[in-house]
Protein backbone atom coordinates (compact mmCIF):
# COMPACT_ATOMS: atom_id res chain seq x y z
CA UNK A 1 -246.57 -185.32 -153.78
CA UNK A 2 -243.07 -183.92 -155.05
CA UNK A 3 -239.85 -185.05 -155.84
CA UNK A 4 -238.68 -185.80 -152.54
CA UNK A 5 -236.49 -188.78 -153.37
CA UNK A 6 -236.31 -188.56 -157.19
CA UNK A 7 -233.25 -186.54 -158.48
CA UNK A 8 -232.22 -185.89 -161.83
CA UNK A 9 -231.09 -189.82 -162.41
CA UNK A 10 -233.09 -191.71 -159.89
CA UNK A 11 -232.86 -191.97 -156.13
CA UNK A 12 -229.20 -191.00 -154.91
CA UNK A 13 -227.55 -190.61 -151.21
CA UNK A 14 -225.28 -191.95 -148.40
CA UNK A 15 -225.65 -195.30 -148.09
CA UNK A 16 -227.72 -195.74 -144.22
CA UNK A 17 -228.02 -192.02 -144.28
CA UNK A 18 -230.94 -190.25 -143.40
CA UNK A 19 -232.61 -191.01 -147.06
CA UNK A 20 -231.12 -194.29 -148.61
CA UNK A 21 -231.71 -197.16 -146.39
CA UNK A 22 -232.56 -200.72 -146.98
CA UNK A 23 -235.86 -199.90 -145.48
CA UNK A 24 -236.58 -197.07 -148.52
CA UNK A 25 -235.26 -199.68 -150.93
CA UNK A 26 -237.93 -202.31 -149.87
CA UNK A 27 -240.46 -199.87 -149.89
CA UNK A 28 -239.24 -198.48 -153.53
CA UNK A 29 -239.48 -202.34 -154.42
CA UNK A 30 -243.35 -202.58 -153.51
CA UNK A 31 -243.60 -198.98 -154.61
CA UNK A 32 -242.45 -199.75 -158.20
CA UNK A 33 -243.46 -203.46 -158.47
CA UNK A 34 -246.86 -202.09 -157.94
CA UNK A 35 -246.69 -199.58 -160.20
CA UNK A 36 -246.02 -201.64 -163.02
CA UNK A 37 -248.13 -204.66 -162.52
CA UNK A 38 -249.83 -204.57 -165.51
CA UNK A 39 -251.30 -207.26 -166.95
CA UNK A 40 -251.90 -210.93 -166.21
CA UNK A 41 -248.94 -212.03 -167.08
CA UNK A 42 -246.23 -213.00 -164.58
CA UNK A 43 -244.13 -209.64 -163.77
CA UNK A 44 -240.64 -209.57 -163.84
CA UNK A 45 -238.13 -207.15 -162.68
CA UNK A 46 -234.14 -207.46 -163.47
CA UNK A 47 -231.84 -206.14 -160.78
CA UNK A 48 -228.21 -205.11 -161.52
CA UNK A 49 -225.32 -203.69 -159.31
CA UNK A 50 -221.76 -201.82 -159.05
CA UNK A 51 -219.30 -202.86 -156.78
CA UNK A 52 -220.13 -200.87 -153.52
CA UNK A 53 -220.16 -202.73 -150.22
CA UNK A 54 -223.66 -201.34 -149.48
CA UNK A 55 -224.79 -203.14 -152.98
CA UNK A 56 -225.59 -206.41 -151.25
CA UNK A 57 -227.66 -204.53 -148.77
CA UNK A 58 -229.62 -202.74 -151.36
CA UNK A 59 -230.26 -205.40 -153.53
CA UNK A 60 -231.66 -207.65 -151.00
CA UNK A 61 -233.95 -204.70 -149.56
CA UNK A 62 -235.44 -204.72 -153.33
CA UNK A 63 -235.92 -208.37 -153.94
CA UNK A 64 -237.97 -208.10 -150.44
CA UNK A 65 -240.08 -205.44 -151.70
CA UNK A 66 -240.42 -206.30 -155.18
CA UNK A 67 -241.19 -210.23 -154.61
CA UNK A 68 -243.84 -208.99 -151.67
CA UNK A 69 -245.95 -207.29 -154.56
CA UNK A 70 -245.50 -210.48 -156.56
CA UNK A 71 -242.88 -209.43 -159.06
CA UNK A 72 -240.47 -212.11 -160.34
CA UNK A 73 -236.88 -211.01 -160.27
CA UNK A 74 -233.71 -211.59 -161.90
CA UNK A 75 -230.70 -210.41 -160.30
CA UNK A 76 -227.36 -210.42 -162.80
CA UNK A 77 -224.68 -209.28 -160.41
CA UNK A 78 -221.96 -206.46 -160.92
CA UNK A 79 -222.75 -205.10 -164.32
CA UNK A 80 -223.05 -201.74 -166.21
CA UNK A 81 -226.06 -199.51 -166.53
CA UNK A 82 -226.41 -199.91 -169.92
CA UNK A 83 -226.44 -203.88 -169.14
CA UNK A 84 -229.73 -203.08 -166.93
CA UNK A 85 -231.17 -201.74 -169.87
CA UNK A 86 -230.49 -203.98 -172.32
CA UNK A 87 -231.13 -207.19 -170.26
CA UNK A 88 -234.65 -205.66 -168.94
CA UNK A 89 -235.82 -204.91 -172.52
CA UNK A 90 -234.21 -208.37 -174.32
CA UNK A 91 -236.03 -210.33 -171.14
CA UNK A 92 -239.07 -208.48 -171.74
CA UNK A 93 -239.10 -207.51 -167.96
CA UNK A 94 -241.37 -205.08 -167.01
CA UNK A 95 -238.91 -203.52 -165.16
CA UNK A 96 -235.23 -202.95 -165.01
CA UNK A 97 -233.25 -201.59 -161.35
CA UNK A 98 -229.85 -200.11 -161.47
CA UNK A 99 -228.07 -199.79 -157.71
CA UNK A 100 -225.33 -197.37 -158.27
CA UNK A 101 -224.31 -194.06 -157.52
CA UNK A 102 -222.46 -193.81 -160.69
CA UNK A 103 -219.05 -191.72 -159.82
CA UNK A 104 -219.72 -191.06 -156.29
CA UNK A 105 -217.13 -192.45 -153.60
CA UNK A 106 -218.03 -195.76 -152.32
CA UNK A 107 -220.17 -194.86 -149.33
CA UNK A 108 -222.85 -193.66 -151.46
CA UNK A 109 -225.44 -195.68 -153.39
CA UNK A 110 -228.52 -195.10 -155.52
CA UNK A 111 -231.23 -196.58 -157.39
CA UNK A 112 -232.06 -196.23 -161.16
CA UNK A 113 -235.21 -197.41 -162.66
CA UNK A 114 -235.53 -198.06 -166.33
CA UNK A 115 -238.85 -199.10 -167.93
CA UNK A 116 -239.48 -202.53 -170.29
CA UNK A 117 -238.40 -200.30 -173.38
CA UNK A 118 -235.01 -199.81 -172.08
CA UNK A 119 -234.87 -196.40 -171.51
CA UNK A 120 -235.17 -194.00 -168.01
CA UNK A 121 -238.67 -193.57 -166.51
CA UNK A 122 -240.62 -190.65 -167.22
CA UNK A 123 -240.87 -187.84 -165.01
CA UNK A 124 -244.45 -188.56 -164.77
CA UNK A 125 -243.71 -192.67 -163.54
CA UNK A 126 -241.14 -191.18 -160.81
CA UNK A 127 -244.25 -188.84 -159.54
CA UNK A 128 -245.63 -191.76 -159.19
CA UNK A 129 -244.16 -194.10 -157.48
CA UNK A 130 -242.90 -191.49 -155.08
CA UNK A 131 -246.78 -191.07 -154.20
CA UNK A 132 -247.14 -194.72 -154.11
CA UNK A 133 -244.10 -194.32 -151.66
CA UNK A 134 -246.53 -192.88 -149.02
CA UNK A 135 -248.90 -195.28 -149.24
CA UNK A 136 -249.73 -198.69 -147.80
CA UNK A 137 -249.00 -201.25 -150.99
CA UNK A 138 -251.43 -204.40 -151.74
CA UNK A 139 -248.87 -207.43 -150.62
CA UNK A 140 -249.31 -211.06 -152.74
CA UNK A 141 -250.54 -213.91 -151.18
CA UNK A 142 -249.86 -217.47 -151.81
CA UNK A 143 -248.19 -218.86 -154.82
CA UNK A 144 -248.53 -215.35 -156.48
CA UNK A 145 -245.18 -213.84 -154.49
CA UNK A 146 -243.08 -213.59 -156.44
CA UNK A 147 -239.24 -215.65 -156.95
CA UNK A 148 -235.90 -214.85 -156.94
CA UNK A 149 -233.16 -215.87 -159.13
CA UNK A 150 -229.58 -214.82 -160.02
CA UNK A 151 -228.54 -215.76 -163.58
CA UNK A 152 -225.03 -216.44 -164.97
CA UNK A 153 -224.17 -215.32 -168.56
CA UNK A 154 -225.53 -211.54 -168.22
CA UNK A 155 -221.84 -210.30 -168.69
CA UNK A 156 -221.11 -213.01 -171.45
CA UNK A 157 -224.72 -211.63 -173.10
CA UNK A 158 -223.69 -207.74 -172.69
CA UNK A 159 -220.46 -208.14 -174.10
CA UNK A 160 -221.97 -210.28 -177.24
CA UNK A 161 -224.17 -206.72 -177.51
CA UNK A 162 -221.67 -204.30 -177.05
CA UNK A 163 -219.34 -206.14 -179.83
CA UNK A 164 -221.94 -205.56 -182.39
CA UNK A 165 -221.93 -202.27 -182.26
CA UNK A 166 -218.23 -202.19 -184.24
CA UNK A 167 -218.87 -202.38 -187.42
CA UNK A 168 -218.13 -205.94 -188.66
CA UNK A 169 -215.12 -205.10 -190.98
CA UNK A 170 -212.94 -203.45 -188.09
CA UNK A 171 -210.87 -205.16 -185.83
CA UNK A 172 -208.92 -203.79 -182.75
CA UNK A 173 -205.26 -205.46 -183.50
CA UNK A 174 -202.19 -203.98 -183.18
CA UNK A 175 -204.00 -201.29 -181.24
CA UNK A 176 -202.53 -201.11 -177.35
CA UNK A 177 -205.66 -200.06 -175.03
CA UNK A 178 -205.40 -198.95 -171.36
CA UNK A 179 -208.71 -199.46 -169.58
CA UNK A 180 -209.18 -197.79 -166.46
CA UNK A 181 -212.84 -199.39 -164.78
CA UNK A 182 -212.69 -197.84 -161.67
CA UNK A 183 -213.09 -201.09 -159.61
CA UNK A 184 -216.59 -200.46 -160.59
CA UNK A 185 -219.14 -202.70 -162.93
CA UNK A 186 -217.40 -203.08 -165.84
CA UNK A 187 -214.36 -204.22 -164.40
CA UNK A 188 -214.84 -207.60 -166.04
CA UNK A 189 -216.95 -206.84 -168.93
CA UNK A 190 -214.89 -203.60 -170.73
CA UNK A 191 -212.05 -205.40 -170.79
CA UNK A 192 -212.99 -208.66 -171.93
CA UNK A 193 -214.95 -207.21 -174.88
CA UNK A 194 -212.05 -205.03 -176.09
CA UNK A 195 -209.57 -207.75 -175.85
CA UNK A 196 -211.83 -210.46 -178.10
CA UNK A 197 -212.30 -207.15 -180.62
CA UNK A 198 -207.90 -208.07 -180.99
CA UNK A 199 -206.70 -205.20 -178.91
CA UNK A 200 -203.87 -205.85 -176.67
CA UNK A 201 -205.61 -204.83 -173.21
CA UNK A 202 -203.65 -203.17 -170.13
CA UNK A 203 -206.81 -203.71 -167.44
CA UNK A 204 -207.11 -201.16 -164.42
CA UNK A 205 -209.21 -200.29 -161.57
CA UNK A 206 -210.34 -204.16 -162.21
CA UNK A 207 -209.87 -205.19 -158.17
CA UNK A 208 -212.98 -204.13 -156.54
CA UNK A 209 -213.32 -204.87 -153.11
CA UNK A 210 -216.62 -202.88 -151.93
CA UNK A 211 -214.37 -200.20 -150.72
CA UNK A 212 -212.65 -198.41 -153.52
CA UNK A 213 -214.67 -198.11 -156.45
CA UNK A 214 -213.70 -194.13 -158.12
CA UNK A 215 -211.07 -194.32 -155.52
CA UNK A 216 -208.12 -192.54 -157.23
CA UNK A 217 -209.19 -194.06 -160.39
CA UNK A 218 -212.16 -193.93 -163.66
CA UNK A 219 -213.21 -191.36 -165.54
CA UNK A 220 -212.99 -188.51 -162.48
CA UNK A 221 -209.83 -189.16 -161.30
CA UNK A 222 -207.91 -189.60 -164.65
CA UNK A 223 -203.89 -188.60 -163.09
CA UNK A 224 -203.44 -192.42 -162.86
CA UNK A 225 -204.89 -193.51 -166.52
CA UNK A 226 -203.09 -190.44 -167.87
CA UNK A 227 -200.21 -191.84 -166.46
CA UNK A 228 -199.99 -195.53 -167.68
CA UNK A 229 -201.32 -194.54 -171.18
CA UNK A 230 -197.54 -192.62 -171.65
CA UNK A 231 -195.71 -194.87 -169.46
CA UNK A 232 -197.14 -198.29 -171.74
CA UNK A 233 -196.93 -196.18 -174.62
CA UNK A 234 -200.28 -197.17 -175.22
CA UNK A 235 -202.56 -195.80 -178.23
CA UNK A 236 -205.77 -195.09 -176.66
CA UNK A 237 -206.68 -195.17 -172.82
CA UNK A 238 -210.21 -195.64 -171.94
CA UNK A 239 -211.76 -193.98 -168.40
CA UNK A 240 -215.29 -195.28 -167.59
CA UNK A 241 -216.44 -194.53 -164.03
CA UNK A 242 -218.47 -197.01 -161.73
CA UNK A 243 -221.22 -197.74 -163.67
CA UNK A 244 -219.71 -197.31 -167.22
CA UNK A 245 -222.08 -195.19 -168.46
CA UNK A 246 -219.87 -192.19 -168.50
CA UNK A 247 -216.58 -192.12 -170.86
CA UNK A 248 -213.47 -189.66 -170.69
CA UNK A 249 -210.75 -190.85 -173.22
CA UNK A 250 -207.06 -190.52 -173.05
CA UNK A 251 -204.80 -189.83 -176.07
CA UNK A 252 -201.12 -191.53 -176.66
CA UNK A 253 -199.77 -188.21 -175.08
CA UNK A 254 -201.77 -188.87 -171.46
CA UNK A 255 -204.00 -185.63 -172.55
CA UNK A 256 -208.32 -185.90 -171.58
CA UNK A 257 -210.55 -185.50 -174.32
CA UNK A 258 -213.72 -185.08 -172.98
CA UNK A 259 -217.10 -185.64 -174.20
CA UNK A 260 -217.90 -182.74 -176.13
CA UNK A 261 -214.85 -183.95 -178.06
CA UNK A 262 -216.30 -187.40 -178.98
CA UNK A 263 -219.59 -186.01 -179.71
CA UNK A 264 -218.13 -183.84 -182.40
CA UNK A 265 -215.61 -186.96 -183.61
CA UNK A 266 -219.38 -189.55 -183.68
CA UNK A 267 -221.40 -187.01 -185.08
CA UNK A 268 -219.06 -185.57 -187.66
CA UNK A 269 -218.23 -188.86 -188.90
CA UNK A 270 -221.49 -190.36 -188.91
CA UNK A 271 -222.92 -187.13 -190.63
CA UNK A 272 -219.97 -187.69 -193.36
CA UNK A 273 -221.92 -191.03 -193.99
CA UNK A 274 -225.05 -189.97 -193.89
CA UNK A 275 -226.43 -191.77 -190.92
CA UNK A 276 -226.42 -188.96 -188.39
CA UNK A 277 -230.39 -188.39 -187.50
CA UNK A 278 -232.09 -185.36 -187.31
CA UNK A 279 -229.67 -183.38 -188.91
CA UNK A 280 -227.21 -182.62 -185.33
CA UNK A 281 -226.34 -183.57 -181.74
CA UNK A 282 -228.07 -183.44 -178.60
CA UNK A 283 -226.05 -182.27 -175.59
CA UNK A 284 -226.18 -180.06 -172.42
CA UNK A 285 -226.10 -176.32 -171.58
CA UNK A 286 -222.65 -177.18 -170.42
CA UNK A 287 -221.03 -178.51 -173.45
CA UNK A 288 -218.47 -176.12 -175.07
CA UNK A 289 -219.47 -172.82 -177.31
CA UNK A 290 -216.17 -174.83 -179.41
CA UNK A 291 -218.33 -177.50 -179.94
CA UNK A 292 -221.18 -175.45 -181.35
CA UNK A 293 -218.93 -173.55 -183.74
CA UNK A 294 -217.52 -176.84 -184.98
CA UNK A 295 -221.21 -178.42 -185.92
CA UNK A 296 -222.35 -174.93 -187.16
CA UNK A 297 -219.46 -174.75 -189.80
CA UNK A 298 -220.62 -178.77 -191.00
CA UNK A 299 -224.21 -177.47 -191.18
CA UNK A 300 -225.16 -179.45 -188.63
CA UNK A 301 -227.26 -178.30 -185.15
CA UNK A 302 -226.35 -178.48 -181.56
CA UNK A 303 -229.16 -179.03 -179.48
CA UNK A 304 -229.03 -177.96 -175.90
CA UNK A 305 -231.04 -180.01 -172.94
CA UNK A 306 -231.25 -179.18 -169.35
CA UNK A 307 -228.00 -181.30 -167.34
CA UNK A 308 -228.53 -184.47 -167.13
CA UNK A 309 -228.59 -187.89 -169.44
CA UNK A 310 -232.50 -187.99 -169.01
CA UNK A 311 -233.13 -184.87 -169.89
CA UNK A 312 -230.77 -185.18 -173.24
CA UNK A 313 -232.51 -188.35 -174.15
CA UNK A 314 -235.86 -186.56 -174.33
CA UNK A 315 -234.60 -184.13 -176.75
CA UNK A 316 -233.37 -186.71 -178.59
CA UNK A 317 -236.48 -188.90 -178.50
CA UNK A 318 -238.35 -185.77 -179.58
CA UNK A 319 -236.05 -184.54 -182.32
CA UNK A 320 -235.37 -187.82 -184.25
CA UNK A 321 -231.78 -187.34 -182.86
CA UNK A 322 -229.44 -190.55 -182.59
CA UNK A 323 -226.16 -189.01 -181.06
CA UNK A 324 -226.43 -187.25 -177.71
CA UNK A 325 -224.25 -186.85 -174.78
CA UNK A 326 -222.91 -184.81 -171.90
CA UNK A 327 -219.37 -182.81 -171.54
CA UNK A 328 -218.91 -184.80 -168.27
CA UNK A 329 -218.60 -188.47 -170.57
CA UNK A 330 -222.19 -189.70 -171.22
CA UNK A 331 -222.60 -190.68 -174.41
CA UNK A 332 -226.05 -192.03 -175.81
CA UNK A 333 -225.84 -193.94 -179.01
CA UNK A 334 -229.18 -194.94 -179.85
CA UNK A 335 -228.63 -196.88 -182.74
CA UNK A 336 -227.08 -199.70 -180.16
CA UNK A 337 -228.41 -198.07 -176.75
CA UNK A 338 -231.18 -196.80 -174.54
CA UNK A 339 -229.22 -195.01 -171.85
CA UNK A 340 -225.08 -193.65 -172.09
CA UNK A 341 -222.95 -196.64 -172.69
CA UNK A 342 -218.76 -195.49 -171.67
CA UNK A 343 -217.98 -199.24 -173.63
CA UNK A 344 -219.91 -198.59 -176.96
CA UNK A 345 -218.81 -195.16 -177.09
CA UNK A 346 -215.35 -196.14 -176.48
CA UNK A 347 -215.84 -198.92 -179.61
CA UNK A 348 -216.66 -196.03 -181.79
CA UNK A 349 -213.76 -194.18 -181.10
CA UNK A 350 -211.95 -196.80 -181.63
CA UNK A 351 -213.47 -197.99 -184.38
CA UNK A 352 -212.51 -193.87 -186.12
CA UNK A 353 -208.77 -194.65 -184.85
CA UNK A 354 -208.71 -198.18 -186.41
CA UNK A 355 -210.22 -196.28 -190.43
CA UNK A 356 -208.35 -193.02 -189.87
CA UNK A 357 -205.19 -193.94 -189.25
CA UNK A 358 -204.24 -190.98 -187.24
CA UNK A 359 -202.85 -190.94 -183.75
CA UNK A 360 -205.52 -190.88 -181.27
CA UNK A 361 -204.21 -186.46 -180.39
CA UNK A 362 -204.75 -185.55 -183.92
CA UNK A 363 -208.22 -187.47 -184.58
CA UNK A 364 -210.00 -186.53 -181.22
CA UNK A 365 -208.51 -182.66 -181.42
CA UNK A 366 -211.69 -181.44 -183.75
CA UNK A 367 -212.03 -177.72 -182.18
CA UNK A 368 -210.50 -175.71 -179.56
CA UNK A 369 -212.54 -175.30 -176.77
CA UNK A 370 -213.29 -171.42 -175.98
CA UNK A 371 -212.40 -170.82 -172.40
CA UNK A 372 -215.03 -172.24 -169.89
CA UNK A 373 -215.48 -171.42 -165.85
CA UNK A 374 -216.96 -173.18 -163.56
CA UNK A 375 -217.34 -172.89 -159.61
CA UNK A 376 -220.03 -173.91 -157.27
CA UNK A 377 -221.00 -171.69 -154.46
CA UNK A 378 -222.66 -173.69 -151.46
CA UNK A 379 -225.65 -172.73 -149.81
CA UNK A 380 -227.53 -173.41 -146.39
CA UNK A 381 -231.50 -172.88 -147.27
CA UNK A 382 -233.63 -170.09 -149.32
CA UNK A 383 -232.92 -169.44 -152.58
CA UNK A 384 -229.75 -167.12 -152.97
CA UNK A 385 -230.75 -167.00 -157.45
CA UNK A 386 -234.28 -165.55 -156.10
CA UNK A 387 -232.43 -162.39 -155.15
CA UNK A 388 -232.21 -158.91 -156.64
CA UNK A 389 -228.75 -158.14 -155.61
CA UNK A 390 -227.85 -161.78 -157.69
CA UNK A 391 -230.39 -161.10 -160.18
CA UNK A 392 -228.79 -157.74 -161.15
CA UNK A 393 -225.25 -158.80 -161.22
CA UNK A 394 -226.42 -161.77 -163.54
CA UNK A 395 -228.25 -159.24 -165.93
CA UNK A 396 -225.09 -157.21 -166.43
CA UNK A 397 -223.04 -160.30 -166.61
CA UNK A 398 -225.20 -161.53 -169.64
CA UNK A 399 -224.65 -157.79 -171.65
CA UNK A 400 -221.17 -158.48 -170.86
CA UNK A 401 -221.14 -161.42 -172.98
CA UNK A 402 -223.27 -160.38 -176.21
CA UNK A 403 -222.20 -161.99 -179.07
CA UNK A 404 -218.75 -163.28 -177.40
CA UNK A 405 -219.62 -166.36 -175.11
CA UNK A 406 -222.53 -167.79 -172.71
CA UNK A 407 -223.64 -167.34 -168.95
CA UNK A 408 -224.89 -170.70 -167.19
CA UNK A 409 -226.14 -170.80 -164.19
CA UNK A 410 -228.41 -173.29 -162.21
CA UNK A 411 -228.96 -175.31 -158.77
CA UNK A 412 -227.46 -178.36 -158.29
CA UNK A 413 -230.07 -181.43 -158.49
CA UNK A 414 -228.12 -183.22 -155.82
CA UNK A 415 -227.05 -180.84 -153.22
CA UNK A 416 -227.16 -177.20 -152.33
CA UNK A 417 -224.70 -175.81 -154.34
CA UNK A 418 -225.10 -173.01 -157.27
CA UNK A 419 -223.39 -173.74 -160.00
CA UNK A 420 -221.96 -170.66 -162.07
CA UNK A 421 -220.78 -170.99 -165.89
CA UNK A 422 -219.43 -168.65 -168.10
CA UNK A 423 -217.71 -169.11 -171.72
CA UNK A 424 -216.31 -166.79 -174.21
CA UNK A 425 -213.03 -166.15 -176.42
CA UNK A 426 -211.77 -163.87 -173.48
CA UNK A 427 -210.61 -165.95 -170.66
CA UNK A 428 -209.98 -162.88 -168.29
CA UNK A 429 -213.38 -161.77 -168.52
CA UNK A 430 -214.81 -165.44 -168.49
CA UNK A 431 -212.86 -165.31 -165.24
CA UNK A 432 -214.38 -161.63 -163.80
CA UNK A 433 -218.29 -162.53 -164.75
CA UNK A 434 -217.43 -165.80 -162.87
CA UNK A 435 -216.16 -164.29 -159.56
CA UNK A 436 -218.51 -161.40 -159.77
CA UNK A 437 -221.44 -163.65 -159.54
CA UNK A 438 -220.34 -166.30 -157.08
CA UNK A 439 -219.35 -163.04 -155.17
CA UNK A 440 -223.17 -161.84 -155.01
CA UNK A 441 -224.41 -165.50 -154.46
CA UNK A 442 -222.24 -165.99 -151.98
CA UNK A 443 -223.69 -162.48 -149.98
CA UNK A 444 -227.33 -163.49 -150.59
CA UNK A 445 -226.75 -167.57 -149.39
């Protein structure tokens, strides 16, 4: 059986659309419950949520399922991904469930699944389940169905987490920090951490009500963090998006760094210390050829994974690596997480504006980014890349750029777009390969 409800970070769609129901939930509960009873010993699973309206829908769908297999679970409220993680691994659950659609608008929802180490399931564990999907599941009996419980302090035990990750000599005061939680799961948690760390804390995007959560705020719609950082004259503003596992930071002037930015500021300094692993950092075939150039002149490797946070913590599993991360904001630290973290990212940039002493424009401006196009051409069926009329265009494209930038292109792993990248120090022809190619896509689709 394929990938029919697997993308490239779990199960994602419109909330009571044609894929993500309540009724798929339940069935992913048995599916995955089943899948990871193991053992005689009592199972346990620990459920987690953003802020969407559809969340109480979608949790109670998987407490059905997962307590009808006879799995034990935990539910902890709003909290960040990364919170999942941790709490499923520190419980020793066998199982940790994530319902979020990350940055999506409010009408979507998803489903994350991360095993009892902490980190993403395999490719191989989503093939799986998705079988098990189709199939009729074994249901307990008796005193072996499983309970349900919600637990209290899983935001006080996150934060107590994410505060050890600053080292234990820094401390945040004097420092004036905007951050922006896009009404989503961090919206108690980011704040409240940064604020006992001494910072003095301007808190927005903190009033979820089920409805709004990315709505004109977080880490993709940055206009009104950009904003208050100038108007508050604030040092550092801090854009996390709804599950806070992405991160987009805002210097004193209101400008975006992004993450290929804080990659290079992590890795650079933890390389200067001697603590960066595996001799470079993991990222995406997106990140910046800038970014590249700036490791390559430190003698130190950039590693490019497929797109997607899953995909750059298997290169980073594999290479010994302990910095990875995506242009877009995720960050994966592994020394103090299994999955991107937007707080503990946000702590170590911090933590370099705290030692440096520089303002927040000069310490996170580490290379010039070459200039970088993207556009996404839409599609209704086929495959328009399959083409020779594409394929030829592409081939020429890629001589074009010999030795002076990169060509990028790829299917979306959420909906039927093609996405076209190019790079190089010549933004007019950047722009041409760009156009020429969505151009022939476009003819084929």
């Amino acid at each position: 059986m394929g990938r029919t409800y697997f993308g490239t970070d779990g199960i994602r769609g419109r909330a009571n659309g044609k894929k993500l129901t309540a009724s798929l939930a339940m069935k992913v509960g048995m599916a995955a419950g089943q899948h990871f009873l193991r053992g005689t010993h009592r199972h346990r699973v620990v459920i987690g949520k953003d802020t969407r309206l559809s969340g109480y829908m979608m949790e109670n769908a998987l407490v059905a399922g997962f307590t009808s297999v006879g799995m034990d679970v935990i539910m902890t409220g709003p909290l960040p991904t990364p919170a999942v993680a941790l709490l499923a691994r520190e419980m020793r659950a066998d199982l940790g469930v994530m319902i979020s659609a990350s940055h999506n608008p409010f009408g979507d929802n998803g489903i994350k699944l991360f095993g009892p180490d902490g980190f993403k399931l395999s490719d191989e564990d989503e093939r799986q389940i998705e079988q098990l999907l189709g199939e009729e599941q074994t249901l307990a009996e008796g005193a072996d169905i499983g309970r349900a419980r919600r637990i209290e302090d899983a935001r006080g035990r996150y934060i107590h987490a994410v505060k050890q990750s600053l080292p234990s000599n820094v401390r945040l005061d004097g420092l004036k920090i905007v951050v922006d939680c896009a009404h989503g799961a961090a919206y108690q948690v980011a704040p409240t951490a940064i604020w006992e760390l001494g910072a003095k804390v301007i808190a927005m995007g903190v009033e979820p009500n089920g409805l709004n959560i990315n709505d004109g705020v977080g880490s993709t719609s940055l206009d009104a963090v950009k904003a208050r950082v100038v108007a508050e004259g604030a040092d550092l503003g801090i854009a996390l998006d709804g599950d806070a596992d992405r991160l987009i930071v805002i210097d004193e002037k209101g400008e975006a760094v992004d993450g290929d930015q804080i990659m290079a500021l992590i890795g650079s300094r933890l390389a200067e210390r001697g603590q960066l692993k595996g001799g470079g950092v993991v990222a995406t075939v997106m990140s910046n050829l800038g970014l590249e150039r700036f490791l390559d002149a430190r003698g130190l490797a950039l590693v490019r994974a497929k797109v997607g946070d899953r995909y750059v913590l298997e290169a980073m599993k594999a290479g010994g690596y302990n910095v990875g991360g995506e242009q877009s904001g995720h960050m994966i630290l592994l020394d103090h997480a299994t999955t991107g973290d937007g707080t503990v990212a946000a702590l170590q940039v911090l933590a370099a504006l705290v030692q440096s002493g520089k303002p927040a424009s000069e310490l996170l401006h580490l290379f010039d980014p070459v200039p970088q196009l993207l556009k996404n051409v839409r599609y209704d069926g086929g495959d328009p890349l399959a083409a020779d009329s594409v394929q030829t265009v592409i081939a020429e494209a890629e001589r074009e750029l010999v030795g002076k930038g990169r060509l990028v292109i790829r299917k979306s792993g959420t909906e039927p777009l093609v996405r076209v990248m190019a790079e190089g120090d010549d933004a007019a022809q950047v722009e041409a390969v760009v156009d020429r190619i969505c151009d022939a896509v476009q003819a084929a689709a």
